[in-house]
C-alpha atoms as a PDB file:
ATOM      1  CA  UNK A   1      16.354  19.203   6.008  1.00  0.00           C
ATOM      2  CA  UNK A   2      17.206  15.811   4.621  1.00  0.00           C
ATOM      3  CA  UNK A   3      18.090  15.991   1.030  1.00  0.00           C
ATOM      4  CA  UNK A   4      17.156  12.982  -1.618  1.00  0.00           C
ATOM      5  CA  UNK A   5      16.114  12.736  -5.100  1.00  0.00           C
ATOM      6  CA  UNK A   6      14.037  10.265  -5.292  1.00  0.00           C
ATOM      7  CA  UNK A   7      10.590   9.022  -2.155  1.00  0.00           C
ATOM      8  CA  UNK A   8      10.015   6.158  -1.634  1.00  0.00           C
ATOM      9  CA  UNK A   9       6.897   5.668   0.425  1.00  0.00           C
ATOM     10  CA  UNK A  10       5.491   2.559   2.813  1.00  0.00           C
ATOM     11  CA  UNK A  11       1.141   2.898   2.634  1.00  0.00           C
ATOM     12  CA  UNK A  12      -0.291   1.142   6.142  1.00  0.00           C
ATOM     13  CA  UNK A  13       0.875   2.942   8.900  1.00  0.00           C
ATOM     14  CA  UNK A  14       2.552   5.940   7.416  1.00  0.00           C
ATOM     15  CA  UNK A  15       0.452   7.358   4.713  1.00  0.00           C
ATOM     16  CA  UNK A  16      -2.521   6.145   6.120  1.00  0.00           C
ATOM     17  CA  UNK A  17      -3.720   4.496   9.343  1.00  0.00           C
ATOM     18  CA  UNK A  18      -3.301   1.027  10.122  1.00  0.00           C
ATOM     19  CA  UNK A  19      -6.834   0.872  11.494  1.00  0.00           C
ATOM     20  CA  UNK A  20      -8.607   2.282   8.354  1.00  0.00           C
ATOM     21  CA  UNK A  21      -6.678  -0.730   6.480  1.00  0.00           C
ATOM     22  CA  UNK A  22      -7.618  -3.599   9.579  1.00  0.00           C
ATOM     23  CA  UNK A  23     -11.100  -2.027  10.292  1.00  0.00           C
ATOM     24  CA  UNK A  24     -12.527   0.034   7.863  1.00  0.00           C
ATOM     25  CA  UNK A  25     -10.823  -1.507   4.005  1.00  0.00           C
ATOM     26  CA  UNK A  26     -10.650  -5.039   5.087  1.00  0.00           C
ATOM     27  CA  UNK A  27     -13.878  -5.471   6.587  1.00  0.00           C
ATOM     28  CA  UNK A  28     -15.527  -3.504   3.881  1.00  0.00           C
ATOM     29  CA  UNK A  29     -14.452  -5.922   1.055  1.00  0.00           C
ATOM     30  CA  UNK A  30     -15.585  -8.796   3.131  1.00  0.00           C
ATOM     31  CA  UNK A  31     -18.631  -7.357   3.694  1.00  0.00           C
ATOM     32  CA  UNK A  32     -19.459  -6.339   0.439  1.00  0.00           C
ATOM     33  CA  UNK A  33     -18.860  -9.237  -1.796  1.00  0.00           C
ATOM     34  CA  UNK A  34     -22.575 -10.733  -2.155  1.00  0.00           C
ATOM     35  CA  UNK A  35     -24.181  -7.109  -3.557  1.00  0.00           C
ATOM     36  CA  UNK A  36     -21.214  -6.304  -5.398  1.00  0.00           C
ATOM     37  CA  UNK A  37     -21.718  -9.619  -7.399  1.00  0.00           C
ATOM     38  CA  UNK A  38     -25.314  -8.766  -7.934  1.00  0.00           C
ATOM     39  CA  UNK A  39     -24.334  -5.767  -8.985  1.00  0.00           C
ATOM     40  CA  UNK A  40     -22.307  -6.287 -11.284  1.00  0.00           C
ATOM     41  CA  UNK A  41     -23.102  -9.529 -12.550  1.00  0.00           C
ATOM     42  CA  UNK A  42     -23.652  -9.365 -16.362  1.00  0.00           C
ATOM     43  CA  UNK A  43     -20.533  -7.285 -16.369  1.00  0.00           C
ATOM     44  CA  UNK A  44     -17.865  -8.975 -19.069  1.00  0.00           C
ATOM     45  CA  UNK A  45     -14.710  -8.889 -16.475  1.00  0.00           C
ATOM     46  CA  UNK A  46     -17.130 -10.917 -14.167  1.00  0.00           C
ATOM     47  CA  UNK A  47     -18.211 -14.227 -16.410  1.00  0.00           C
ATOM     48  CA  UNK A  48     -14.706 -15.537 -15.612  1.00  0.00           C
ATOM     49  CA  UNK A  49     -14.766 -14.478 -12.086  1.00  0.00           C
ATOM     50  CA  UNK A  50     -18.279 -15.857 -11.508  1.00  0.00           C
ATOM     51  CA  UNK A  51     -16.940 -19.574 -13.294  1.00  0.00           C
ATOM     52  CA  UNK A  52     -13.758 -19.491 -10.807  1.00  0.00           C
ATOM     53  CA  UNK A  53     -16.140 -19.597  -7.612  1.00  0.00           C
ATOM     54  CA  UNK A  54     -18.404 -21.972  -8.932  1.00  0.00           C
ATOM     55  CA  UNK A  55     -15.474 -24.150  -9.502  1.00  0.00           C
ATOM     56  CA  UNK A  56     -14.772 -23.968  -6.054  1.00  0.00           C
ATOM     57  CA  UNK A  57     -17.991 -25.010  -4.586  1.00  0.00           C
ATOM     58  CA  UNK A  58     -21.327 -25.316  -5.709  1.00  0.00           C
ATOM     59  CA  UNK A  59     -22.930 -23.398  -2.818  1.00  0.00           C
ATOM     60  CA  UNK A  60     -22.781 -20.008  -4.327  1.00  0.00           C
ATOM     61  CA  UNK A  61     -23.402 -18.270  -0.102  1.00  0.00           C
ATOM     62  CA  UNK A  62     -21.834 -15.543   0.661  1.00  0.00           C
ATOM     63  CA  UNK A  63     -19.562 -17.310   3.501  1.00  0.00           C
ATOM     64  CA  UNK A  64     -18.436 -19.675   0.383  1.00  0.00           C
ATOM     65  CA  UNK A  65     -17.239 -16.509  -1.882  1.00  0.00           C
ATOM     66  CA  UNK A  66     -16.192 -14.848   1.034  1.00  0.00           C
ATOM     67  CA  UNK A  67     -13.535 -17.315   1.729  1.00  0.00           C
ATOM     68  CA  UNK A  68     -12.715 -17.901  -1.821  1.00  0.00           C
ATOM     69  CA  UNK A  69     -11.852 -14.199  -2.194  1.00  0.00           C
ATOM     70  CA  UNK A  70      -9.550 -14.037   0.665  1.00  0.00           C
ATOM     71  CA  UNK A  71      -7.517 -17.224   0.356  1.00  0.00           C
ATOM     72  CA  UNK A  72      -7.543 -18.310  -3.922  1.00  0.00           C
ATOM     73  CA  UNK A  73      -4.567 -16.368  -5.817  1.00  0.00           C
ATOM     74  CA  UNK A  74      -6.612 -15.947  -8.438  1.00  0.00           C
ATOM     75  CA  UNK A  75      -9.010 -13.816  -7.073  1.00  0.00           C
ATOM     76  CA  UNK A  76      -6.905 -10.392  -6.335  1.00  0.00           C
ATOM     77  CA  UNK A  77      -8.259  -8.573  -9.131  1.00  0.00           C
ATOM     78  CA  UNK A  78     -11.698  -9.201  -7.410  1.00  0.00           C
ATOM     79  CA  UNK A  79     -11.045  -8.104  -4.151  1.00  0.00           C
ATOM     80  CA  UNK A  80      -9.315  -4.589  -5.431  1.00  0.00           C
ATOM     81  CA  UNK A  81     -12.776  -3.883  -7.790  1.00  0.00           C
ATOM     82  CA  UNK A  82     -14.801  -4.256  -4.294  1.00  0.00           C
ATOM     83  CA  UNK A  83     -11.695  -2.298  -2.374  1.00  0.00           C
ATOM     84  CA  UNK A  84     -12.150   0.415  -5.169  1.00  0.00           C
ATOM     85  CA  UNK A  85     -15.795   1.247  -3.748  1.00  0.00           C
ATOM     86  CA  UNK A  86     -14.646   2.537  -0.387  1.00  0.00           C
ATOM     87  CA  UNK A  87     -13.124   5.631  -0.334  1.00  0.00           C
ATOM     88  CA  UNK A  88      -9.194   5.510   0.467  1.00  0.00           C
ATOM     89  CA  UNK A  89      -8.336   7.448   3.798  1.00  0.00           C
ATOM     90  CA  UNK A  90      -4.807   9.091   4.413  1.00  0.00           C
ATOM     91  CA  UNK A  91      -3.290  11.327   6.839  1.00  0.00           C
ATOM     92  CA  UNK A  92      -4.278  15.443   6.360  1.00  0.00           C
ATOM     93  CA  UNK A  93      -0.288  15.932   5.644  1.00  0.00           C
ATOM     94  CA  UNK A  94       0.009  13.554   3.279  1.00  0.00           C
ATOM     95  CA  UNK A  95      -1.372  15.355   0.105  1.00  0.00           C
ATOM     96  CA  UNK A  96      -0.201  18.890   0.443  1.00  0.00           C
ATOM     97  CA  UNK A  97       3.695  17.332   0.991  1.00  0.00           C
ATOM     98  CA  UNK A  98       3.255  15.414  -2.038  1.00  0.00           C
ATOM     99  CA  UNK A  99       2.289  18.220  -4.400  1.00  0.00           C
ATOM    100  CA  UNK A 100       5.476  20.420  -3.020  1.00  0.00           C
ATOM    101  CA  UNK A 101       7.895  18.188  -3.611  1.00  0.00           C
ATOM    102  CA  UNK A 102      10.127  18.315  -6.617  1.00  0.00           C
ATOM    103  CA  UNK A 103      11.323  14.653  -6.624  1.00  0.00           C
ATOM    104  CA  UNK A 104       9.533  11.450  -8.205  1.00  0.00           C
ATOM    105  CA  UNK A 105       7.069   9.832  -5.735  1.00  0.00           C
ATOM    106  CA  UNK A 106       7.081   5.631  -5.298  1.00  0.00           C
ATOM    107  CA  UNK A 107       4.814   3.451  -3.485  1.00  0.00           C
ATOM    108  CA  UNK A 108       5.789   0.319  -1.942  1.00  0.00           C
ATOM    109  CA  UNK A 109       3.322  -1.566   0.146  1.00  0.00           C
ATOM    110  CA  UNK A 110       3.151  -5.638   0.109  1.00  0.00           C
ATOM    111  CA  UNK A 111      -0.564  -4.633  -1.571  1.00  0.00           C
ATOM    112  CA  UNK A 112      -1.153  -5.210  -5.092  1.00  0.00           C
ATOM    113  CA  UNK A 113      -0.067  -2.416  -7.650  1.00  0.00           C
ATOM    114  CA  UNK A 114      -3.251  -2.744  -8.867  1.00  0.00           C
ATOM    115  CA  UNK A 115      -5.021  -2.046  -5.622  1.00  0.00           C
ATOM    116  CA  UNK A 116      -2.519   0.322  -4.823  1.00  0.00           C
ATOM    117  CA  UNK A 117      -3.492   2.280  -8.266  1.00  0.00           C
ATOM    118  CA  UNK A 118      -7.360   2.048  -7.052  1.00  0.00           C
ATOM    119  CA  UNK A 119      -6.657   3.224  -3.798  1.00  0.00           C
ATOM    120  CA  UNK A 120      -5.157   5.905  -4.256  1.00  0.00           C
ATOM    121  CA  UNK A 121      -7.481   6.955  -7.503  1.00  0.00           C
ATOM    122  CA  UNK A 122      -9.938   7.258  -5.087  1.00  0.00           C
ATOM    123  CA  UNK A 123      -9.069   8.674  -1.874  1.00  0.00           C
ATOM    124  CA  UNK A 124     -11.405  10.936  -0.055  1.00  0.00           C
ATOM    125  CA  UNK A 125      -8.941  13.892  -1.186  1.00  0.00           C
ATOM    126  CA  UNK A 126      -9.352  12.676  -4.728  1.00  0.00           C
ATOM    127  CA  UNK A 127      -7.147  10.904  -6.994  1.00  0.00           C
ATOM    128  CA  UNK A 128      -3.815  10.971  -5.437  1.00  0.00           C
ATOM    129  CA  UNK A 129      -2.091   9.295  -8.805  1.00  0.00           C
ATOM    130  CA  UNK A 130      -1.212  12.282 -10.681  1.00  0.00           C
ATOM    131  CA  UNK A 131       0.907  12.878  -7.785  1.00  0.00           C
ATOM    132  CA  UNK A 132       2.768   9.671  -7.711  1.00  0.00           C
ATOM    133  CA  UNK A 133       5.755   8.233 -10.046  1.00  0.00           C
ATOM    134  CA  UNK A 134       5.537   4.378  -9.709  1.00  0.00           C
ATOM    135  CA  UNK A 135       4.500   1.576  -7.286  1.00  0.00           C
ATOM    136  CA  UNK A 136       6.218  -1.671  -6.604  1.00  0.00           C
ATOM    137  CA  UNK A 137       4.587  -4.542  -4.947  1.00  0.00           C
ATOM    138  CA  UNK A 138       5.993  -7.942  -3.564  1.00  0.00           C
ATOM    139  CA  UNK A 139       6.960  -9.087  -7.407  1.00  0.00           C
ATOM    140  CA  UNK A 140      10.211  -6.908  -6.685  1.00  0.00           C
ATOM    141  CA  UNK A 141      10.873  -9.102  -3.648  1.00  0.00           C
ATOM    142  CA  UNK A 142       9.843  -8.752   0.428  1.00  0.00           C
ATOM    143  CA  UNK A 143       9.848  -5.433   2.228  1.00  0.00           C
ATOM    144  CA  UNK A 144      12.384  -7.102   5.133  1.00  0.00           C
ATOM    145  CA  UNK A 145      14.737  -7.918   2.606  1.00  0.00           C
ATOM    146  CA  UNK A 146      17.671  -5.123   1.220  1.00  0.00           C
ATOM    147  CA  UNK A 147      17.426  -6.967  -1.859  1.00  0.00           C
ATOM    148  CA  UNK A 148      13.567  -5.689  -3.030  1.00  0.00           C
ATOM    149  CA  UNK A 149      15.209  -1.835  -2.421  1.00  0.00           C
ATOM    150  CA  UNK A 150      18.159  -2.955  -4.236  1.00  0.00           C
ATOM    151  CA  UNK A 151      16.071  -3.257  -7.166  1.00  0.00           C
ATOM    152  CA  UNK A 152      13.387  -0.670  -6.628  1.00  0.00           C
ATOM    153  CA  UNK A 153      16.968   1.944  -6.837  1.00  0.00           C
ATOM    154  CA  UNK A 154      17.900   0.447  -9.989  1.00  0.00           C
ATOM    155  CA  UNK A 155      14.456   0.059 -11.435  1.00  0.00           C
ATOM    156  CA  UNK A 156      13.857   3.877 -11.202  1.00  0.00           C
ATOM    157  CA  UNK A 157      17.155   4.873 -12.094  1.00  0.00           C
ATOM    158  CA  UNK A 158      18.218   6.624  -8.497  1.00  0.00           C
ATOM    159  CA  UNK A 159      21.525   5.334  -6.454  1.00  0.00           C
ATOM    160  CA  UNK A 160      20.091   4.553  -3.313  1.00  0.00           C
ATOM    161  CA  UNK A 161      21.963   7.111  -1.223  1.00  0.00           C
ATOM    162  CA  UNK A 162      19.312   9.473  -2.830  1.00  0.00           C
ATOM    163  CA  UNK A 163      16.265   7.151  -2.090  1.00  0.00           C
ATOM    164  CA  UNK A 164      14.437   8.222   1.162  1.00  0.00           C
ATOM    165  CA  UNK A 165      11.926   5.432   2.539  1.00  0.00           C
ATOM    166  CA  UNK A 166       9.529   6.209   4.734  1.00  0.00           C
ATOM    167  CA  UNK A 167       8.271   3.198   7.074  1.00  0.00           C
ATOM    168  CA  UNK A 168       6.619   2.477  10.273  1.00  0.00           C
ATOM    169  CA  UNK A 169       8.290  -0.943  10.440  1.00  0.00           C
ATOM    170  CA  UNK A 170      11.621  -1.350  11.714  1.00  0.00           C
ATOM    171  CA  UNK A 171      12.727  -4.654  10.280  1.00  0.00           C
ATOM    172  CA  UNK A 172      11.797  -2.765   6.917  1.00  0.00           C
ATOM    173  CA  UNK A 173      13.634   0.051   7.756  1.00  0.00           C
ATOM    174  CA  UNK A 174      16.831  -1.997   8.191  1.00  0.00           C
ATOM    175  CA  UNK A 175      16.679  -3.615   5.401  1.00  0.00           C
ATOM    176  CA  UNK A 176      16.128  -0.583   3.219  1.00  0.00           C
ATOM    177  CA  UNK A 177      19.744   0.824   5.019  1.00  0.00           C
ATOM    178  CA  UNK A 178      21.368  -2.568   4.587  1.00  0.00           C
ATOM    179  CA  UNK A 179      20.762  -1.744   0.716  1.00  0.00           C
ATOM    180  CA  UNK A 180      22.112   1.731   0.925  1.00  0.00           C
ATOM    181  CA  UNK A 181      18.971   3.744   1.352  1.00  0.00           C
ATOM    182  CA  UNK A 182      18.166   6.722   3.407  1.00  0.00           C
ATOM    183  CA  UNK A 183      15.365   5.750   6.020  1.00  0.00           C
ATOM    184  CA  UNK A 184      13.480   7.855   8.085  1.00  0.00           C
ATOM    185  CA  UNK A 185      10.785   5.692  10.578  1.00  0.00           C
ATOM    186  CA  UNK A 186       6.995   7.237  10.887  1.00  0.00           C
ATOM    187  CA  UNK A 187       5.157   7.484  14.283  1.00  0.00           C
ATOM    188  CA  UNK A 188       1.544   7.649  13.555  1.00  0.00           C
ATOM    189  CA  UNK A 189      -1.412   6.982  16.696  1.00  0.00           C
ATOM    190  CA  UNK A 190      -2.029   3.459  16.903  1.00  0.00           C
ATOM    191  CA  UNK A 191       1.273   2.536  15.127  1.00  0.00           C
ATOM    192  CA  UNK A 192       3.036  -0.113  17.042  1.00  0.00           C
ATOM    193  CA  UNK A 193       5.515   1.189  19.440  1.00  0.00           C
ATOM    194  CA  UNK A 194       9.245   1.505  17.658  1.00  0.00           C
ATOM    195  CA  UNK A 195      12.009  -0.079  20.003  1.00  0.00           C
ATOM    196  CA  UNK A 196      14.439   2.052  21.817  1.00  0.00           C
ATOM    197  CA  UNK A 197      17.198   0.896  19.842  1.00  0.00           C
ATOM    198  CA  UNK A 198      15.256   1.868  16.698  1.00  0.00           C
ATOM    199  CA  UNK A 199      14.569   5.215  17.956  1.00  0.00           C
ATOM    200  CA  UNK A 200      18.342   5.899  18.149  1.00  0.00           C
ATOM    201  CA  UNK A 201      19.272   4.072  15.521  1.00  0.00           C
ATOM    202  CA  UNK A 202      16.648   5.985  13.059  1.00  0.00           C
ATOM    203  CA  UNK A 203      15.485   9.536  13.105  1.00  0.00           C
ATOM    204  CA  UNK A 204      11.993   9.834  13.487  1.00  0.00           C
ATOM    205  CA  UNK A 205       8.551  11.572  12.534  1.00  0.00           C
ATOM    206  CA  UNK A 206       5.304  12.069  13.428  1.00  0.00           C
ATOM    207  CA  UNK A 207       4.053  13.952   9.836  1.00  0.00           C
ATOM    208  CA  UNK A 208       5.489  13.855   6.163  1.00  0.00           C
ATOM    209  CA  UNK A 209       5.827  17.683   6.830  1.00  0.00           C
ATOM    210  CA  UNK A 210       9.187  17.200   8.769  1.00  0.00           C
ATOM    211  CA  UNK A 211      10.918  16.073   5.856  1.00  0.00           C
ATOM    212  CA  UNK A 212      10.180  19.189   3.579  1.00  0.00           C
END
């Protein structure tokens, strides 16, 4: 059993699958932008929201917001309110590993914290976040760079020999062992396939039980 003091987890891919992000949370948020508007339209958080996309066009159609919300900075914290509707899918060994462990819990996905927060608050096992420690985003730096899990270690106060990160991806894998981390690659179904030199050069899992 691999011993660490600190998790460090990656979200698309190993806690949950990477079609439920490409065809079920994407697709949803696209979809759902005109009634969520209408929805929620005299709310307070959306006057400014509502002012942004008329300053982008006048043509208020839902192709027009559509395209505002997934390509205009600004509009993040819109997109996560409509993500936070759909109920957050992750894999059956996901939850009951995170409740026996001892250790602190991280998050790092190139995702939002704040979506990441949502997400998880409402998964369809309920909210996951009393279970979790911290989340870092892309503010701490890329995923493919050693750097970002240079600073995630000294952020939560753990030398990164006692960091495990959990990935599907094995350019972030690398660079997570290039910083001094322990890495341990995920094989989920419909993951893409790892390269034979990863598989040798990483040990790998198909659940989040092996680890316990």
């Amino acid at each position: 059993m691999v011993k660490f003091s600190a998790l460090l987890l990656d979200i698309e891919g190993t806690i949950t699958s990477i079609s439920f992000v490409k065809d079920t949370l994407f697709p949803y948020a696209y979809n759902a932008v005109e009634s969520f508007i209408r929805e929620h339209f005299e709310d307070e958080l959306m006057t400014e929201i509502i002012a942004d996309i008329r300053d982008v066009s006048e043509r208020e159609s839902k192709s027009t917001i559509s395209f505002w919300c997934f390509s205009d900075v600004r509009s993040r914290t819109f997109v996560v309110l409509i993500i936070n509707e759909c109920m957050f899918s992750i894999y059956p060994d996901v939850l009951s590993v995170l409740q026996s462990l001892s250790v602190p819990v991280y998050i790092y996905s190139s995702g939002s914290v704040l979506a990441q927060k949502l997400l998880f608050g409402n998964s369809v096992v309920g909210d996951v976040t009393k279970n979790l420690s911290g989340y870092f985003d892309t503010n701490v730096g890329l995923k493919g760079e050693s750097e970002s899990y240079e600073k995630i270690c000294k952020e939560i106060g753990v030398n990164p020999s006692d960091v495990l990160f959990l990935t599907d991806v094995e350019a972030e894998a690398r660079a997570a062992r290039a910083a001094g981390v322990q890495v341990i690659l995920v094989v989920r179904d419909g993951n893409s396939p790892l390269s034979e030199e990863a598989k040798q050069d990483f040990r790998v899992i198909h659940s989040l039980e092996e680890i316990c």
